[in-house]
Protein backbone atom coordinates (compact mmCIF):
# COMPACT_ATOMS: atom_id res chain seq x y z
CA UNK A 1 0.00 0.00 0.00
CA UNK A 2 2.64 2.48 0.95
CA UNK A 3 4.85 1.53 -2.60
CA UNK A 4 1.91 2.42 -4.36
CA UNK A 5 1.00 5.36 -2.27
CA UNK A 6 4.61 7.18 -2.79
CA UNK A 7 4.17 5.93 -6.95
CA UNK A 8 0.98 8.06 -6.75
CA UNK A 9 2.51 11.12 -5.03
CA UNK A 10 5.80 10.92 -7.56
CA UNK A 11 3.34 10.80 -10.69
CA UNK A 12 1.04 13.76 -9.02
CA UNK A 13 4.95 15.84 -8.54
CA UNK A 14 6.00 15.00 -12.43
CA UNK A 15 2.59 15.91 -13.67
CA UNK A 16 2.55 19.49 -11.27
CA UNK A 17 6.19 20.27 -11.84
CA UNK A 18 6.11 19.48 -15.95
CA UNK A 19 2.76 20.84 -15.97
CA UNK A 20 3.83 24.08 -14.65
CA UNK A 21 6.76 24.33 -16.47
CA UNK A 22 5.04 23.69 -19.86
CA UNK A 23 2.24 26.48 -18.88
CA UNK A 24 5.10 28.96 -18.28
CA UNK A 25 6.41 28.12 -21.83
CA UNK A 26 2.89 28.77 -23.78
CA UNK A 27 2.56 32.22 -21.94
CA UNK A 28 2.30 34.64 -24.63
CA UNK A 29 3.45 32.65 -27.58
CA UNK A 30 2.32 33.48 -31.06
CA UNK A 31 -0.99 31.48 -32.33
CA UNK A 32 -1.80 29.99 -35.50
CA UNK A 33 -4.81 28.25 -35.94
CA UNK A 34 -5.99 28.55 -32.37
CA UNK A 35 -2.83 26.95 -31.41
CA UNK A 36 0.09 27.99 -29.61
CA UNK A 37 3.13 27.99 -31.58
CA UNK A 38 4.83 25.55 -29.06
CA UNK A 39 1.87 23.12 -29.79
CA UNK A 40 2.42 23.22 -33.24
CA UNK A 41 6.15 22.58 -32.93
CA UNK A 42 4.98 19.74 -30.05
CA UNK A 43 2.91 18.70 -33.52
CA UNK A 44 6.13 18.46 -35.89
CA UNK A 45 7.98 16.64 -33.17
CA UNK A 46 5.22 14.06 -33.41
CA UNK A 47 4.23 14.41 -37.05
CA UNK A 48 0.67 15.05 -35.43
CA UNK A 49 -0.89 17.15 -38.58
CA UNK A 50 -2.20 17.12 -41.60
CA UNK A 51 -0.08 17.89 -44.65
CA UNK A 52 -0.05 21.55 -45.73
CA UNK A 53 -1.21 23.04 -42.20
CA UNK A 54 1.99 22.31 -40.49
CA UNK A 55 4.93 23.93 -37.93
CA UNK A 56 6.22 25.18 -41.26
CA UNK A 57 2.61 27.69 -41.56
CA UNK A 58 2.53 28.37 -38.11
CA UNK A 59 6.71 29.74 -38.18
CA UNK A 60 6.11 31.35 -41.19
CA UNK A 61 2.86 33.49 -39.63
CA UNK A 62 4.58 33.57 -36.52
CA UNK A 63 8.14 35.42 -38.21
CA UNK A 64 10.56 36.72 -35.78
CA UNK A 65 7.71 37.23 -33.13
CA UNK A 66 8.42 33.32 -32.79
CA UNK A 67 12.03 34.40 -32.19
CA UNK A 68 11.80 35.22 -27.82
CA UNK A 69 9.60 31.73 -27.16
CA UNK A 70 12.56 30.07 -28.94
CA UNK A 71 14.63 31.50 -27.08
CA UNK A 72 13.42 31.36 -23.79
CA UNK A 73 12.71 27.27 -24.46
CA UNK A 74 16.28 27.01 -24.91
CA UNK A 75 16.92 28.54 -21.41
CA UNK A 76 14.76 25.85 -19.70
CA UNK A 77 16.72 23.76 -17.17
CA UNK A 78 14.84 20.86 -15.44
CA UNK A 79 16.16 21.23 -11.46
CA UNK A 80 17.46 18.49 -9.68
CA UNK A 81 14.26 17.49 -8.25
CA UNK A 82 12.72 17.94 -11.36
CA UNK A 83 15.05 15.67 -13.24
CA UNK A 84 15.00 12.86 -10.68
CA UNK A 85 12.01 12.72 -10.59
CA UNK A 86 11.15 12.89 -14.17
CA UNK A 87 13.96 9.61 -14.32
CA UNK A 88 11.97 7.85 -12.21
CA UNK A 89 9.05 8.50 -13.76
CA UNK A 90 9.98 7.32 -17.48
CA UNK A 91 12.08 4.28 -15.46
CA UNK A 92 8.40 2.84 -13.97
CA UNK A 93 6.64 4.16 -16.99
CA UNK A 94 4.42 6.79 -14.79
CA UNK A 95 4.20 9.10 -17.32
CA UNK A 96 1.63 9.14 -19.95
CA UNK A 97 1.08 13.28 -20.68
CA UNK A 98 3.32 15.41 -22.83
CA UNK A 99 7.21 15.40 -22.42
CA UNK A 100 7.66 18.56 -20.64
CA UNK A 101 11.41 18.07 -19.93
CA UNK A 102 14.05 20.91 -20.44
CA UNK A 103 15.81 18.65 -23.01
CA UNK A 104 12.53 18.25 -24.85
CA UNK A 105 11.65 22.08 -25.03
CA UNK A 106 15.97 22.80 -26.53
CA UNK A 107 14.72 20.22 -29.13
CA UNK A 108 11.73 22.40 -29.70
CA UNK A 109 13.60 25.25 -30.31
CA UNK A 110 15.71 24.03 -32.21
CA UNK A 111 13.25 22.46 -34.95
CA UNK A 112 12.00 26.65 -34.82
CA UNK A 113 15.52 27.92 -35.56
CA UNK A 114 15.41 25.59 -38.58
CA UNK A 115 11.98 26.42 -39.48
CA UNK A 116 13.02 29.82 -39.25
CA UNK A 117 16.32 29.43 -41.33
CA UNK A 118 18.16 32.29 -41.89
CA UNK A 119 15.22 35.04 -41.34
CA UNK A 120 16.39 34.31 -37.51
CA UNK A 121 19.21 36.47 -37.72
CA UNK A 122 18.48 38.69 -35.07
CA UNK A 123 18.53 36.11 -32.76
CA UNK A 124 22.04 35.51 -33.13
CA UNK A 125 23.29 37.52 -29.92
CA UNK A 126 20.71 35.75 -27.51
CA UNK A 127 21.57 32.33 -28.84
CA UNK A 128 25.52 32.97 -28.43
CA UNK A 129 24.67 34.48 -24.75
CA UNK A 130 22.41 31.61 -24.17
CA UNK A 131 25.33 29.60 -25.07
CA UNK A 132 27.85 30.84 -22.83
CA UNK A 133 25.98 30.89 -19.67
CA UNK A 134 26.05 26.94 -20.15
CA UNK A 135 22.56 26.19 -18.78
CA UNK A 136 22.99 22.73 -19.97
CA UNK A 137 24.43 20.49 -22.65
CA UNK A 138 21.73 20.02 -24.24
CA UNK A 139 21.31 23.70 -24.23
CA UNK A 140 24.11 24.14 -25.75
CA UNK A 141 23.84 21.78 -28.41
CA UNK A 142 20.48 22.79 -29.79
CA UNK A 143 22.10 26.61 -29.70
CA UNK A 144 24.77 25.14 -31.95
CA UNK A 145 22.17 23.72 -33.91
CA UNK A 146 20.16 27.01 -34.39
CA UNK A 147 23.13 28.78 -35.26
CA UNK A 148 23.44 26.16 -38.14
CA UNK A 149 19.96 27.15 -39.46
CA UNK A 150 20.58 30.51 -39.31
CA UNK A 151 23.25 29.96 -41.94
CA UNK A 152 25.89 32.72 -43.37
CA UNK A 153 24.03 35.85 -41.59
CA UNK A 154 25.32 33.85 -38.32
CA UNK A 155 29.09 34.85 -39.11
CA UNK A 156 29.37 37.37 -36.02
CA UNK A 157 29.12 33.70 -34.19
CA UNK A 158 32.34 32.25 -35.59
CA UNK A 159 34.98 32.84 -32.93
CA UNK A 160 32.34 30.95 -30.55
CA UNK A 161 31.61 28.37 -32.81
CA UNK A 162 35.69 27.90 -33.27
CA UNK A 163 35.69 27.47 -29.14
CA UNK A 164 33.21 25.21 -28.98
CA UNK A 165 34.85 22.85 -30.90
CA UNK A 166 36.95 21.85 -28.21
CA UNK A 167 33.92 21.63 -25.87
CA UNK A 168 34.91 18.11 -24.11
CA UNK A 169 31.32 17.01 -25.18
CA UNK A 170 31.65 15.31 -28.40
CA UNK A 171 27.96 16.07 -29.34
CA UNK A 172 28.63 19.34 -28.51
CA UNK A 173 31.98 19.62 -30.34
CA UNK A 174 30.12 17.97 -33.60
CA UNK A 175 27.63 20.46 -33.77
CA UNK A 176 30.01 23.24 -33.83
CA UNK A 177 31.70 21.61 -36.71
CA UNK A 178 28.47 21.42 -38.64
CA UNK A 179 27.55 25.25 -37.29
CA UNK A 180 30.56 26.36 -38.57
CA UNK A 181 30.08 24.66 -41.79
CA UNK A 182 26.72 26.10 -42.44
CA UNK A 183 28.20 29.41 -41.70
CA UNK A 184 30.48 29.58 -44.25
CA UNK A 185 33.48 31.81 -42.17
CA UNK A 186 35.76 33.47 -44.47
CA UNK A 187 38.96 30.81 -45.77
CA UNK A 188 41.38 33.14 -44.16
CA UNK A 189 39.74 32.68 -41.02
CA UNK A 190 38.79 29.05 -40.96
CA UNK A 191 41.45 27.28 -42.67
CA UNK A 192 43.92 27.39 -39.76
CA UNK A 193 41.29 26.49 -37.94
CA UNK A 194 40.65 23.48 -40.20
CA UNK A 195 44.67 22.45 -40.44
CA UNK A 196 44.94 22.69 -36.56
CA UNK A 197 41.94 19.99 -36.72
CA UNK A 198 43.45 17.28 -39.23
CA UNK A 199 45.53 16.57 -36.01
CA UNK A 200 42.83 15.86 -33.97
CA UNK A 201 42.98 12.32 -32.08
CA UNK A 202 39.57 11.80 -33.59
CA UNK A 203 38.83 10.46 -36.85
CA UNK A 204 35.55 11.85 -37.24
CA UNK A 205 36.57 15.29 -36.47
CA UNK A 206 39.42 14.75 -38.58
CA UNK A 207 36.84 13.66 -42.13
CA UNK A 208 34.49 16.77 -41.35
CA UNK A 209 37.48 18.98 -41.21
CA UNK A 210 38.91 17.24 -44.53
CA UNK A 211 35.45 17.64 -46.45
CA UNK A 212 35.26 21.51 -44.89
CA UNK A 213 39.06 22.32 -46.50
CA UNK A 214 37.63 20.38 -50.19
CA UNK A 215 34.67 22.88 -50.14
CA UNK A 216 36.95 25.72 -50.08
CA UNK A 217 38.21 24.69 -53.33
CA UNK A 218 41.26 27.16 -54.43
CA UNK A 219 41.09 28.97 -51.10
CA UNK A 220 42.22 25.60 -48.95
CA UNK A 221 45.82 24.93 -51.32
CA UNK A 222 47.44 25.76 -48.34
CA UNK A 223 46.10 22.47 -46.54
CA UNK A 224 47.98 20.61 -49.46
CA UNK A 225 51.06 19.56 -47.29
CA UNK A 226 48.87 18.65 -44.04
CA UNK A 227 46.41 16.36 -46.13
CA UNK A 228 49.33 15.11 -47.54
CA UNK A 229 50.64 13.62 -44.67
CA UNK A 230 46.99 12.17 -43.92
CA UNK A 231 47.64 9.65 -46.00
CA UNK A 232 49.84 8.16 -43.89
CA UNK A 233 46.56 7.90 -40.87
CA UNK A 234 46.02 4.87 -39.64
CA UNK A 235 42.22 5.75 -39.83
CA UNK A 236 41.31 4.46 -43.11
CA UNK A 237 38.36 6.60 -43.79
CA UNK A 238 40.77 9.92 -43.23
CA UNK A 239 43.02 8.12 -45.95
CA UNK A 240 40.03 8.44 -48.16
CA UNK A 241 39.06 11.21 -47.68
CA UNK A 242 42.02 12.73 -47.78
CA UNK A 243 42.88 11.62 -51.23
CA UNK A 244 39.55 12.91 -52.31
CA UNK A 245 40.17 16.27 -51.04
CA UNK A 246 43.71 15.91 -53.03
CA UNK A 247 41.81 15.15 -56.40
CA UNK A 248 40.04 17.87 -55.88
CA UNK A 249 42.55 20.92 -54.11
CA UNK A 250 45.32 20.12 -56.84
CA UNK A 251 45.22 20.08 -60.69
CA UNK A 252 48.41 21.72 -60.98
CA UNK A 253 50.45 20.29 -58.02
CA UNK A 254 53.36 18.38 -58.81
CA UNK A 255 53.85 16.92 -55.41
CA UNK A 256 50.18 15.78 -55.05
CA UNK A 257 50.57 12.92 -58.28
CA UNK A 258 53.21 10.85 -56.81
CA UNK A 259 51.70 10.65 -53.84
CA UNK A 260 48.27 9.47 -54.94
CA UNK A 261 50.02 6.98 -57.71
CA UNK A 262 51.81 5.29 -54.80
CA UNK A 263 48.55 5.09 -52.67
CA UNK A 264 47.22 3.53 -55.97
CA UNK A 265 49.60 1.18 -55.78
CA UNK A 266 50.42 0.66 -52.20
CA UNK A 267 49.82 -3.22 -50.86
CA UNK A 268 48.05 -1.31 -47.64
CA UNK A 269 45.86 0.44 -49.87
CA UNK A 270 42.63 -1.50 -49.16
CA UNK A 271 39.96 -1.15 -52.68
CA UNK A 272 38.28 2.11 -51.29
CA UNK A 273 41.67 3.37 -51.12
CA UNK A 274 42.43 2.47 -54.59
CA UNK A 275 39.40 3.75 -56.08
CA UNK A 276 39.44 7.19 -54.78
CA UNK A 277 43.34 7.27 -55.79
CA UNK A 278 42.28 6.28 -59.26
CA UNK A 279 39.07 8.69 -58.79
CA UNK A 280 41.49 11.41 -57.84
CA UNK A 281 43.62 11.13 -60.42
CA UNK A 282 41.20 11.31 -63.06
CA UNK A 283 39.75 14.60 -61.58
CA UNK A 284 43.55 15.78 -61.72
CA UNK A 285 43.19 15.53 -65.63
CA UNK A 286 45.91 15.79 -67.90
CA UNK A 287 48.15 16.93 -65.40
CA UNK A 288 48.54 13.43 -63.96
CA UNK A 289 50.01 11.67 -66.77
CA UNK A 290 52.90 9.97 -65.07
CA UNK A 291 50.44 7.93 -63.36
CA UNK A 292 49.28 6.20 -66.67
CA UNK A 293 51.37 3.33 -66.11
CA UNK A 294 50.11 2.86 -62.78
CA UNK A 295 46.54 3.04 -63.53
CA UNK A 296 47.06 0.67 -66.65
CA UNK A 297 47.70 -1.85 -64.02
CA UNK A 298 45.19 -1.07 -61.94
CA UNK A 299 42.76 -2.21 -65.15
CA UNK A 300 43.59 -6.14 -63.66
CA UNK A 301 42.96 -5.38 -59.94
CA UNK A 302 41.59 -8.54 -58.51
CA UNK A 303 38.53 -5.62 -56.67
CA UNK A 304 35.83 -5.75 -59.87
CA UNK A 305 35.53 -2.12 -58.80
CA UNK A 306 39.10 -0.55 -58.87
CA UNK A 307 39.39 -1.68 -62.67
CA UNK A 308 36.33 0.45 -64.06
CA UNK A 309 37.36 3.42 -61.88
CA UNK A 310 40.63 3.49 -63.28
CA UNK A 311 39.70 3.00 -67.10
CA UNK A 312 37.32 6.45 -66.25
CA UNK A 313 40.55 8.25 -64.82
CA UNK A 314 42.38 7.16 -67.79
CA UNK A 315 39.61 8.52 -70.00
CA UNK A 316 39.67 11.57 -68.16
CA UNK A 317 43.46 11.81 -68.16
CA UNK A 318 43.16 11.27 -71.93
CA UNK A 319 46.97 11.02 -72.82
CA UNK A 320 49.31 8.14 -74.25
CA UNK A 321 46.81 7.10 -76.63
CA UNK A 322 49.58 4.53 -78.09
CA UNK A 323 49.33 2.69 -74.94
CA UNK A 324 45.82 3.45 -73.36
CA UNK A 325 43.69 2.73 -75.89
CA UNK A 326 44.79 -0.83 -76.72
CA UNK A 327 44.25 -1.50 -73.46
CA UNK A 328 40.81 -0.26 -73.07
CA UNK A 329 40.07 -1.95 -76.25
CA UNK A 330 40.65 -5.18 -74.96
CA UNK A 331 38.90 -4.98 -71.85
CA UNK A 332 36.25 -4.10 -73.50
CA UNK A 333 36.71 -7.22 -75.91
CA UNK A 334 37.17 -9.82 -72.79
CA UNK A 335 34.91 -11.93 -71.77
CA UNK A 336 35.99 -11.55 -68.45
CA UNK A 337 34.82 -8.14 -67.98
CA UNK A 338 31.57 -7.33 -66.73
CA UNK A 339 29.16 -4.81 -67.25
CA UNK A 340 30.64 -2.08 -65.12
CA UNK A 341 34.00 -3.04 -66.84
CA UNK A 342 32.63 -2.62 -70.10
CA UNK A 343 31.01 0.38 -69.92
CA UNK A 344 33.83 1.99 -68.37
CA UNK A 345 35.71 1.08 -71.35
CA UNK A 346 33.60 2.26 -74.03
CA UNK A 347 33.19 5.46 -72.42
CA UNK A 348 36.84 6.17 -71.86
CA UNK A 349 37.83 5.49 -74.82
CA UNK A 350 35.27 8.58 -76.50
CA UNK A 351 37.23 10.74 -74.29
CA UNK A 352 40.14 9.72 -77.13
CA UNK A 353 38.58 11.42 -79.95
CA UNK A 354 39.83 10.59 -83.47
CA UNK A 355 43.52 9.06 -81.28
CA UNK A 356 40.95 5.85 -80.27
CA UNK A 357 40.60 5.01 -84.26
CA UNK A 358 42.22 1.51 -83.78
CA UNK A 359 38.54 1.01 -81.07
CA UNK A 360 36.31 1.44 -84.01
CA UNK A 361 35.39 -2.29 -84.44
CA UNK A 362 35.20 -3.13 -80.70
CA UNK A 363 32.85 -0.69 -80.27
CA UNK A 364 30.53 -1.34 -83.30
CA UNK A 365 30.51 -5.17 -81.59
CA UNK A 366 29.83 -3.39 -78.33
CA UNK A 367 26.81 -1.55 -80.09
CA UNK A 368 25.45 -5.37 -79.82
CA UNK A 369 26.11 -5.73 -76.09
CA UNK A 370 23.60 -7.29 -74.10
CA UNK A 371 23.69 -4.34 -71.41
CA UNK A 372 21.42 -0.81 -72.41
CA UNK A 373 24.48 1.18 -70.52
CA UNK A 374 27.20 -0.44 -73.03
CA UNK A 375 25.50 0.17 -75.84
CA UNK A 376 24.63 3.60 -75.21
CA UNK A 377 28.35 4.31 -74.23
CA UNK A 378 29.78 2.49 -77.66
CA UNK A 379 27.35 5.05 -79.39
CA UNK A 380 28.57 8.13 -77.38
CA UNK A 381 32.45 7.01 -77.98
CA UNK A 382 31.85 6.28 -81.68
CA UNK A 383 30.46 9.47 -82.26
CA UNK A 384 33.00 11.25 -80.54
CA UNK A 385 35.94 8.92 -82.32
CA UNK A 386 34.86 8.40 -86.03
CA UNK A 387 31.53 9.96 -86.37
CA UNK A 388 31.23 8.19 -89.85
CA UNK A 389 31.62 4.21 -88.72
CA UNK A 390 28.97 5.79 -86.50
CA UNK A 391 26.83 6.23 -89.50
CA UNK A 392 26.92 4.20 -91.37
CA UNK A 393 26.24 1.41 -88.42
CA UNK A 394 23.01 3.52 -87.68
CA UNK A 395 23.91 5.46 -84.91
CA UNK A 396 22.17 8.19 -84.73
């Protein structure tokens, strides 16, 4: 009698404190509908409405008005009492009303902030102060994640979003990675930033740093040397990405080349590896010539995926036409190649021109293959090569 009595009096405490705290949050919100706005954002939570007379309605009536409820919901802090008791609660499955829990309301917020987008800029200042007076993590973390929405017209945000990437939360330390991604900071200011990171202990941190230097394109060809020496990571997904930053960072570097060749060739290169060497290379162009050789050989790699991804670099690298195109010409003839192989084939060798004459009859057979992609790729390459043969096979 008295286990259920004090089960009673905990339920009757979760239901007064949450109730009371979810009250204070729906004092003068916007309305849409009838609704308060925090209902309707309860409502997108749930997906609890019907399609076209959603959260997204009720933000977009409710414009920056909406902009002080977010911000106070990220403020919420459930007190110790509160949260015990709320534990407890969910542990013996007490609780059957709304979730009014200071975690639940950030959440809230945050789905506003990205309702909101980048029309939220005024709320930039409150959401960095919110931030710094470290209310919670969870706090913090949906701040970061507002301050993602927000976009570019968040940049007076940067140098907090730089600290809070060594926050010793990780959730908190991702979303300032992705904040400061959506931001878009100026190269000069993040790209130190961004080198410093490549020599963070963790791998994750280290590919999201990787992928922010690629999208700075000719800005981040300082971060040449550093991703360099990522190929030597024991992480194999840094490798990776790493070279696929390099494909992309440096068409006319010299030192980038030999490095990716040898990764292409490396015994430690697992297939991934040796795809996005081969991948890189081709993006590299003309420039990476020397590594013809290398990705000739790669055509017999025992992965059925390195071969086609090097006859596509060696299409796009389009030089030694002597050598490459015999050798694309009889891949494309085995019988051992499959469709992938094929195809790759018969398009690289259109990327020849008139110097793939001596393909001509493989790829009128190939105009016969039993795969649609083949065929279509023979008729691209023989256009492109000898637009005539093309003719007169009735290719049009």
């Amino acid at each position: 009698m008295r286990k259920r009595y004090r089960i009673l009096l905990v339920v009757l405490l979760v239901a007064v404190v949450g109730g009371l705290a979810w009250q204070v949050l729906r004092q003068r919100e916007p309305v849409f509908q009838g609704q308060p706005l925090s209902v309707w954002l309860r409502a997108d939570r749930h997906r609890e409405y019907n399609p076209g007379q959603g959260p997204e309605d009720a933000i977009r009536e409710s414009g920056t008005n909406a902009i002080p409820v977010l911000l106070r919901s990220l403020r919420a802090k459930d007190s110790d009492l509160q949260f015990k008791l709320l534990r407890f609660a969910l542990k013996h499955r007490l609780i059957s009303g709304p979730d009014t829990s200071a975690e639940f309301q950030n959440e809230l917020a945050a789905r506003g902030f990205e309702l909101l987008g980048s029309s939220a800029k005024e709320a930039v200042p409150g959401l960095m102060k919110i931030y710094q007076q470290n209310i919670s993590q969870s706090s913090q973390e949906n701040c970061l994640a507002a301050l993602a929405s927000i976009g570019p017209t968040a940049k007076q945000a940067i140098p907090l979003l730089i600290g809070a990437t060594s926050h010793p939360a990780f959730e908190v330390r991702y979303r300032a990675f992705a904040a400061l991604g959506n931001v878009h900071p100026e190269p000069e200011v993040i790209l130190p930033f961004l080198i410093r990171t490549l020599r963070d202990p963790d791998t994750g941190f280290k590919t999201i740093a990787i992928e922010q230097i690629r999208l700075l394109g000719d800005d981040a060809k300082p971060a040449i040397p550093a991703l360099i020496e990522l190929l030597q990571d024991p992480g194999p997904s840094v490798r990776r990405s790493a070279v696929y930053a390099l494909g992309w960072l440096a068409p006319e570097s010299e030192q980038v080349v030999p490095v990716l060749t040898l990764a292409l060739q490396s015994s430690q290169s697992d297939a991934l590896m040796r795809m996005s060497s081969a991948t890189a290379l081709g993006r590299i162009g003309a420039n990476a010539r020397s590594a013809v050789p290398a990705l000739l050989g790669a055509l017999h790699d025992p992965n059925p995926q390195v071969g086609p991804t090097a006859a596509l670099a060696l299409g796009r690298i389009a030089q030694d036409s002597e050598q490459v195109v015999p050798a694309l010409t009889l891949s494309l003839e085995s019988s051992e190649s499959d469709v992938m192989m094929r195809s790759a084939c018969a398009g690289a060798l259109g990327k020849f021109g008139t110097n793939a004459g001596s393909a001509v009859p493989a790829l009128l057979a190939a105009l016969h293959d039993a795969s649609e992609v083949v065929r279509e790729r023979a008729t691209t390459a023989l256009k492109s090569i000898d637009p005539d043969a093309a003719a007169q096979a009735g290719v049009k």
